[in-house]
C-alpha atoms as a PDB file:
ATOM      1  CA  UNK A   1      18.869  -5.423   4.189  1.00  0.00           C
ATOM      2  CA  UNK A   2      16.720  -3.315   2.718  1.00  0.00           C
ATOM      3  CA  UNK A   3      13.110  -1.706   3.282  1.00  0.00           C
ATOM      4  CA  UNK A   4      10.168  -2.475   1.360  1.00  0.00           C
ATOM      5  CA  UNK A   5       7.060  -0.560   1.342  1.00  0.00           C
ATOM      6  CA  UNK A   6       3.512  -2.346   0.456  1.00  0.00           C
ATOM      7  CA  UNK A   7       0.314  -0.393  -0.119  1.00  0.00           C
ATOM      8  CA  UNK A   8      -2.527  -2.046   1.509  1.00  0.00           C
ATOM      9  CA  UNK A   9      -6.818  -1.451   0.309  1.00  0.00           C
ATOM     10  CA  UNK A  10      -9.513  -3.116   0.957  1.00  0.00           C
ATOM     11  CA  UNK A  11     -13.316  -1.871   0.148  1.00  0.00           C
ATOM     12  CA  UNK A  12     -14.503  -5.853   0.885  1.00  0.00           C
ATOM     13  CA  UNK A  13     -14.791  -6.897   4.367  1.00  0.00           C
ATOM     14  CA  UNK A  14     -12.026  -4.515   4.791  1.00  0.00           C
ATOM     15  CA  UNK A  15     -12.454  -4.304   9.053  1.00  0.00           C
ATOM     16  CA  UNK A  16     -11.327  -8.013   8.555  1.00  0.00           C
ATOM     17  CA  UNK A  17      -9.252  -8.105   6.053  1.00  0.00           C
ATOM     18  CA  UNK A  18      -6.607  -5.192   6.758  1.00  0.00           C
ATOM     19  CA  UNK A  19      -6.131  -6.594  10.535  1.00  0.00           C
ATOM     20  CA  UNK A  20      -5.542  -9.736   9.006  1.00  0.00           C
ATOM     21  CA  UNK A  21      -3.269  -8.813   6.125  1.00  0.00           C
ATOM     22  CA  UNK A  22      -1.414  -7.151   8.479  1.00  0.00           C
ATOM     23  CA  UNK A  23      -0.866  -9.959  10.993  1.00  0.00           C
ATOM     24  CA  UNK A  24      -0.147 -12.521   8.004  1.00  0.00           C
ATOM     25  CA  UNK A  25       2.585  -9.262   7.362  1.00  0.00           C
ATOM     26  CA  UNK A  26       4.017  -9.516  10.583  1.00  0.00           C
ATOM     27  CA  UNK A  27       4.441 -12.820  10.707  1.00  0.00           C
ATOM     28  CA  UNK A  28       6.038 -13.163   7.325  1.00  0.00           C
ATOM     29  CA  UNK A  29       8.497 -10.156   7.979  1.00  0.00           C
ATOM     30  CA  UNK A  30       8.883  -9.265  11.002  1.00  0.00           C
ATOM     31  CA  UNK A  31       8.275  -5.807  12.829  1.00  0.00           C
ATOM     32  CA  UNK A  32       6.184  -3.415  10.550  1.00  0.00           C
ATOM     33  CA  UNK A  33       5.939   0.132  10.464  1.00  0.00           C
ATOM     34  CA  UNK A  34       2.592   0.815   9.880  1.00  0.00           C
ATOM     35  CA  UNK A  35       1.030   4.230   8.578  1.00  0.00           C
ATOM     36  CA  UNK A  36      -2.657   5.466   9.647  1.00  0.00           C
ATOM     37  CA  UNK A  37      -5.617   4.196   7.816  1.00  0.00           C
ATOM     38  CA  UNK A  38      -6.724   6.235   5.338  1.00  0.00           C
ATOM     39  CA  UNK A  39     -10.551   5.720   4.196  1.00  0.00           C
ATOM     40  CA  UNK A  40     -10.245   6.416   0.742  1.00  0.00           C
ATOM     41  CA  UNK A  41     -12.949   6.960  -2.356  1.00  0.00           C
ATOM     42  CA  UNK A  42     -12.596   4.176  -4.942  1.00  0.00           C
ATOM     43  CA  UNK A  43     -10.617   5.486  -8.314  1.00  0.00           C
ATOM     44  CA  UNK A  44     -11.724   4.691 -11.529  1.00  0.00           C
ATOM     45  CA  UNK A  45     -15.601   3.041 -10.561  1.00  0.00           C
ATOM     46  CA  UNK A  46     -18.344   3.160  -8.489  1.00  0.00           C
ATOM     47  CA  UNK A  47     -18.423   1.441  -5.095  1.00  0.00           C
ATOM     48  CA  UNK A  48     -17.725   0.914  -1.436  1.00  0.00           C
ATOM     49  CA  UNK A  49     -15.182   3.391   0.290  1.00  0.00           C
ATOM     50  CA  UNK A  50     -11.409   1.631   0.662  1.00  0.00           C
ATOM     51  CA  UNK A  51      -8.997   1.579   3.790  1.00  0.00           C
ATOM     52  CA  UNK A  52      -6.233   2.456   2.525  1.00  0.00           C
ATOM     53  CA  UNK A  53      -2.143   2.399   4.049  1.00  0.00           C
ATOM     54  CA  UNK A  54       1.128   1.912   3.812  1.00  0.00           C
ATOM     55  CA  UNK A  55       3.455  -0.502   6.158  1.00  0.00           C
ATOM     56  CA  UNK A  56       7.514  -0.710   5.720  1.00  0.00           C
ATOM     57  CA  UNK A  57       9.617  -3.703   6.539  1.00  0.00           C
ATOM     58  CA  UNK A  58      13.100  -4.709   6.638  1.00  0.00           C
ATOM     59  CA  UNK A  59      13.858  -7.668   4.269  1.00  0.00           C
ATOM     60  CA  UNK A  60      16.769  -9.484   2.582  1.00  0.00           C
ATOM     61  CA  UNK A  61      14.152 -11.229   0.628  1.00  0.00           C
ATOM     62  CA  UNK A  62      14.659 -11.244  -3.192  1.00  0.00           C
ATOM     63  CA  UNK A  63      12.135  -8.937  -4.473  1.00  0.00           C
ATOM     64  CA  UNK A  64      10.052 -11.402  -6.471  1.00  0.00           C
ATOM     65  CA  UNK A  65      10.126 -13.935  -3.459  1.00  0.00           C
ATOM     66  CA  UNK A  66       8.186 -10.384  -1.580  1.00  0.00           C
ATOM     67  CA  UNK A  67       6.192  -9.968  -4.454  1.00  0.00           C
ATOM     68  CA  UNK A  68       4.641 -13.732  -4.436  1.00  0.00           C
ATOM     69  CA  UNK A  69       4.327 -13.701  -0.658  1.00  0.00           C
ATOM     70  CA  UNK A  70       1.943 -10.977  -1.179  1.00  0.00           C
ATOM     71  CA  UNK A  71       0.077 -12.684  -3.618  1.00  0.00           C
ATOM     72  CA  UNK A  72      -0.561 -15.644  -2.041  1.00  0.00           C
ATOM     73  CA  UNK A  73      -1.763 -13.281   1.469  1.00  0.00           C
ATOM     74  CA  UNK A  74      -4.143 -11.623  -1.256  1.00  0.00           C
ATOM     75  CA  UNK A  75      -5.594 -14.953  -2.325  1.00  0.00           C
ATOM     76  CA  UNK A  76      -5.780 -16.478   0.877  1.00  0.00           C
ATOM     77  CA  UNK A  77      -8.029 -12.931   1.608  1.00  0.00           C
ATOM     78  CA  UNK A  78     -10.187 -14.200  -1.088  1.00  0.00           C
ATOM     79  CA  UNK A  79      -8.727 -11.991  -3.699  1.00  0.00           C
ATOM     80  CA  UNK A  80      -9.233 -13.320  -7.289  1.00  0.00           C
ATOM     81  CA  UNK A  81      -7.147 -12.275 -10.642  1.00  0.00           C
ATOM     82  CA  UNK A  82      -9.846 -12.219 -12.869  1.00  0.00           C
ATOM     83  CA  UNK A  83     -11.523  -9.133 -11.380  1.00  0.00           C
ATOM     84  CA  UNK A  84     -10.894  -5.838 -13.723  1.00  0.00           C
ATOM     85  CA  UNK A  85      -7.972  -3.241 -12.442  1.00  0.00           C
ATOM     86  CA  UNK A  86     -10.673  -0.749 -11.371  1.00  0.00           C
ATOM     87  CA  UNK A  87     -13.350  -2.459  -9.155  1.00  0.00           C
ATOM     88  CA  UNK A  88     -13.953  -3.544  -5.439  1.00  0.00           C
ATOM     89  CA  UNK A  89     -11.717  -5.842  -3.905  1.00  0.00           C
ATOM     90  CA  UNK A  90     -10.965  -7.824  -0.516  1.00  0.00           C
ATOM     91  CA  UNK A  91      -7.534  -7.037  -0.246  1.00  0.00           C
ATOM     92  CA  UNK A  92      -4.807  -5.143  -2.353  1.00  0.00           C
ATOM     93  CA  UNK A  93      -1.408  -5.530  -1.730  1.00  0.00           C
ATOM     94  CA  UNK A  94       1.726  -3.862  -4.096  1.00  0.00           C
ATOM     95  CA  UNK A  95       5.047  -3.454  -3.354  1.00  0.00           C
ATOM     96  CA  UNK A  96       5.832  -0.002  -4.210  1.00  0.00           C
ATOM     97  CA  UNK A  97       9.274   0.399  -2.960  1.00  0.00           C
ATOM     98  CA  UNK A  98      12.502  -2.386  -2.029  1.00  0.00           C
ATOM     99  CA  UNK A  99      15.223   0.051  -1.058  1.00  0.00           C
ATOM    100  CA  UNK A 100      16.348   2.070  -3.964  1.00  0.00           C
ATOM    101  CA  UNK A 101      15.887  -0.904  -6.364  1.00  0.00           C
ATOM    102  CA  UNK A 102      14.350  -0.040  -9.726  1.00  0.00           C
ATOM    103  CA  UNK A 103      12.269  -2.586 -11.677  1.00  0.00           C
ATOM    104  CA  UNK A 104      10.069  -2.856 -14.872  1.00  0.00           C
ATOM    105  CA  UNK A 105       9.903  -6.763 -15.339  1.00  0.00           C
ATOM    106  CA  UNK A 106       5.855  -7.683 -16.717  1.00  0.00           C
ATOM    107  CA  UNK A 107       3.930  -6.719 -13.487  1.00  0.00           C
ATOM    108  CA  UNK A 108       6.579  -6.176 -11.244  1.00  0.00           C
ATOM    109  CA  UNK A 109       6.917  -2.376 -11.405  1.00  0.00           C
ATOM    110  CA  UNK A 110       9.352  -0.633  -8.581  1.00  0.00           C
ATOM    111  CA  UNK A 111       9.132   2.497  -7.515  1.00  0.00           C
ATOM    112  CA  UNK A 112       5.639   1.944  -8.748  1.00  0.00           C
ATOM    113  CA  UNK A 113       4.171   4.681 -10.473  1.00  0.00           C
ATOM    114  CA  UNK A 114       1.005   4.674  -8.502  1.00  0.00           C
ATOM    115  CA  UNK A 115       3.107   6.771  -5.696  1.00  0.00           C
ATOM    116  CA  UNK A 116       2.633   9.671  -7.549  1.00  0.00           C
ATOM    117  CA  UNK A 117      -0.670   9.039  -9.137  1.00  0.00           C
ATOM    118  CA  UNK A 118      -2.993   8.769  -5.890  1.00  0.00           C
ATOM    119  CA  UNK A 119      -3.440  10.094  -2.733  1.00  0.00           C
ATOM    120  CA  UNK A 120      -4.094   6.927  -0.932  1.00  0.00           C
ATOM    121  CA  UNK A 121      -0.855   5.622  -1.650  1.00  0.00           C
ATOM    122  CA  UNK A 122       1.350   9.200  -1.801  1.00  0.00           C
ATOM    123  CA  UNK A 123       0.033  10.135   1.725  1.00  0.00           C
ATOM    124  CA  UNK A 124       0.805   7.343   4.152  1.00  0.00           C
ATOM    125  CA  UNK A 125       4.108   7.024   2.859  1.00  0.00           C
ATOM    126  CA  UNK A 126       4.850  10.784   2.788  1.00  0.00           C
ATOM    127  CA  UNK A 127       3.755  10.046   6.498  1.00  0.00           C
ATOM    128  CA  UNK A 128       5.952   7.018   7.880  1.00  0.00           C
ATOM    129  CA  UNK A 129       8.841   7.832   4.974  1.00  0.00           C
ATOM    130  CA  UNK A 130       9.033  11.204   4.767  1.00  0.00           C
ATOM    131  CA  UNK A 131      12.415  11.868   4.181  1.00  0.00           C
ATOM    132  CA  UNK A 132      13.099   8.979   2.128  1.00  0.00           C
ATOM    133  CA  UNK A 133      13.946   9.835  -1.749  1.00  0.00           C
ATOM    134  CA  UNK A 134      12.433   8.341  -4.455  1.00  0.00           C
ATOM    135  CA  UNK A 135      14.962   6.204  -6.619  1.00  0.00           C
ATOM    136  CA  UNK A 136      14.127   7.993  -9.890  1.00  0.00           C
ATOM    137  CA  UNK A 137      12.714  11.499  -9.304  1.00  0.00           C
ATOM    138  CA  UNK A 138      14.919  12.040  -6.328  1.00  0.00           C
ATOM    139  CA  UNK A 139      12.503  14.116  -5.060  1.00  0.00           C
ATOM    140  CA  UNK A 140      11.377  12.939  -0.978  1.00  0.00           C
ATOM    141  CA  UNK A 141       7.861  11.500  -0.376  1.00  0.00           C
ATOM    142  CA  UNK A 142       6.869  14.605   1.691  1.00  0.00           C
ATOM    143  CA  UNK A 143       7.789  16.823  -0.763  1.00  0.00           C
ATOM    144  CA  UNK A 144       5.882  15.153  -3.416  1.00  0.00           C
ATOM    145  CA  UNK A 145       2.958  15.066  -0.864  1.00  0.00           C
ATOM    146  CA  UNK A 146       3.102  18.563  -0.428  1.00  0.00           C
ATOM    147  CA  UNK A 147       2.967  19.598  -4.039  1.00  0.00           C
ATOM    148  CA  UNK A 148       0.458  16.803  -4.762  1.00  0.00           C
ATOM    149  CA  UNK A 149      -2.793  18.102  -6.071  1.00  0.00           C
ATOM    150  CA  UNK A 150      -5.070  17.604  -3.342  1.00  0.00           C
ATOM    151  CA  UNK A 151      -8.122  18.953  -5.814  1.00  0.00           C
ATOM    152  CA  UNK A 152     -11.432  17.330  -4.978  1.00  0.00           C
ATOM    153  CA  UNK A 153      -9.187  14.916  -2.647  1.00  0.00           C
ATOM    154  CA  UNK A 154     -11.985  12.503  -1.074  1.00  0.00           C
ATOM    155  CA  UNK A 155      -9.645  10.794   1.356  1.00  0.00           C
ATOM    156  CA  UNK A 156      -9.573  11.302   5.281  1.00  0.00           C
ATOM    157  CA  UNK A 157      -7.080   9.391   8.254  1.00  0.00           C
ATOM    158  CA  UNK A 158      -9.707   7.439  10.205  1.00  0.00           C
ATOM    159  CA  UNK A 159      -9.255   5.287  13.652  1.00  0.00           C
ATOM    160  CA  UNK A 160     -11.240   1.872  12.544  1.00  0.00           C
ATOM    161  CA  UNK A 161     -12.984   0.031  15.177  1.00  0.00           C
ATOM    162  CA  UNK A 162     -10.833  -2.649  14.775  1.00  0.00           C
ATOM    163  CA  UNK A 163      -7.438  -0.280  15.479  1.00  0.00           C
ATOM    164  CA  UNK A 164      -8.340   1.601  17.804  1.00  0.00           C
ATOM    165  CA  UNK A 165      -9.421  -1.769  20.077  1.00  0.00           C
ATOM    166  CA  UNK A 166      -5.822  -2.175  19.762  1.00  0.00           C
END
């Protein structure tokens, strides 16, 4: 089996739509390990503030079969493919890591690259997968986080209403 690693935003209804994403998750796959919620300035436009995190799961799911699942949670959170990359959205959900499996097939990119591009996808893995290596650089997650340029960084761990009724 091996561990896969979705990042999870929502700026739309997201005090709904994470709780839920995560229990459609759960049910799907099992025990999660879930990172805090990070409330995250959008990238790239103008708009509401995110939640942003990262869960891990053990799987023997073939990656594609993963990668559907969570597009059919997305749409059943309202989520729509005709919205542009950069814009508000109900619920986000990208598998950035499945063990130490590397793909580049269309839109099915693993390690994705967005692990090293933003905070709100760097940090909460760096914090539940510290150690772990990633498959091309070889580098670990909290070493990356710790030489990540945190310049301007408009992101902050938060306790949503919603969590911390939990």
């Amino acid at each position: 089996m091996a561990i896969a690693y979705i990042s999870i935003g929502s700026n739309i209804d997201r005090d709904k739509n994470i709780p839920s994403s995560l229990a459609a998750l759960a049910q799907c796959f099992g025990a999660l390990v879930v990172s805090s919620v990070y409330e995250s300035e959008p990238v790239g436009f103008t708009g509401e503030v995110f939640y942003n995190l990262v869960v891990g799961f053990e799987s023997d799911w073939e990656v594609k079969a993963i990668a559907k699942k969570l597009r059919d949670i997305e749409k059943e959170h309202g989520r729509t493919r005709e919205a542009q990359k950069f814009s508000a959205r109900t619920l986000d959900l990208d598998l950035i890591l499945y063990g130490d499996l590397i793909v580049s097939d269309g839109r099915l990119q693993i390690p994705r690259d967005e692990i090293e591009r933003y905070a709100f996808v760097l940090e909460p893995l760096a914090e539940i997968a510290p150690d772990l290596a990633h498959p091309i650089n070889g580098k670990t997650y909290s070493a990356l986080w710790q030489v990540f340029d945190k310049t301007g960084l408009k992101q902050k761990p938060v306790v949503p209403a919603w969590l911390a009724k939990a």
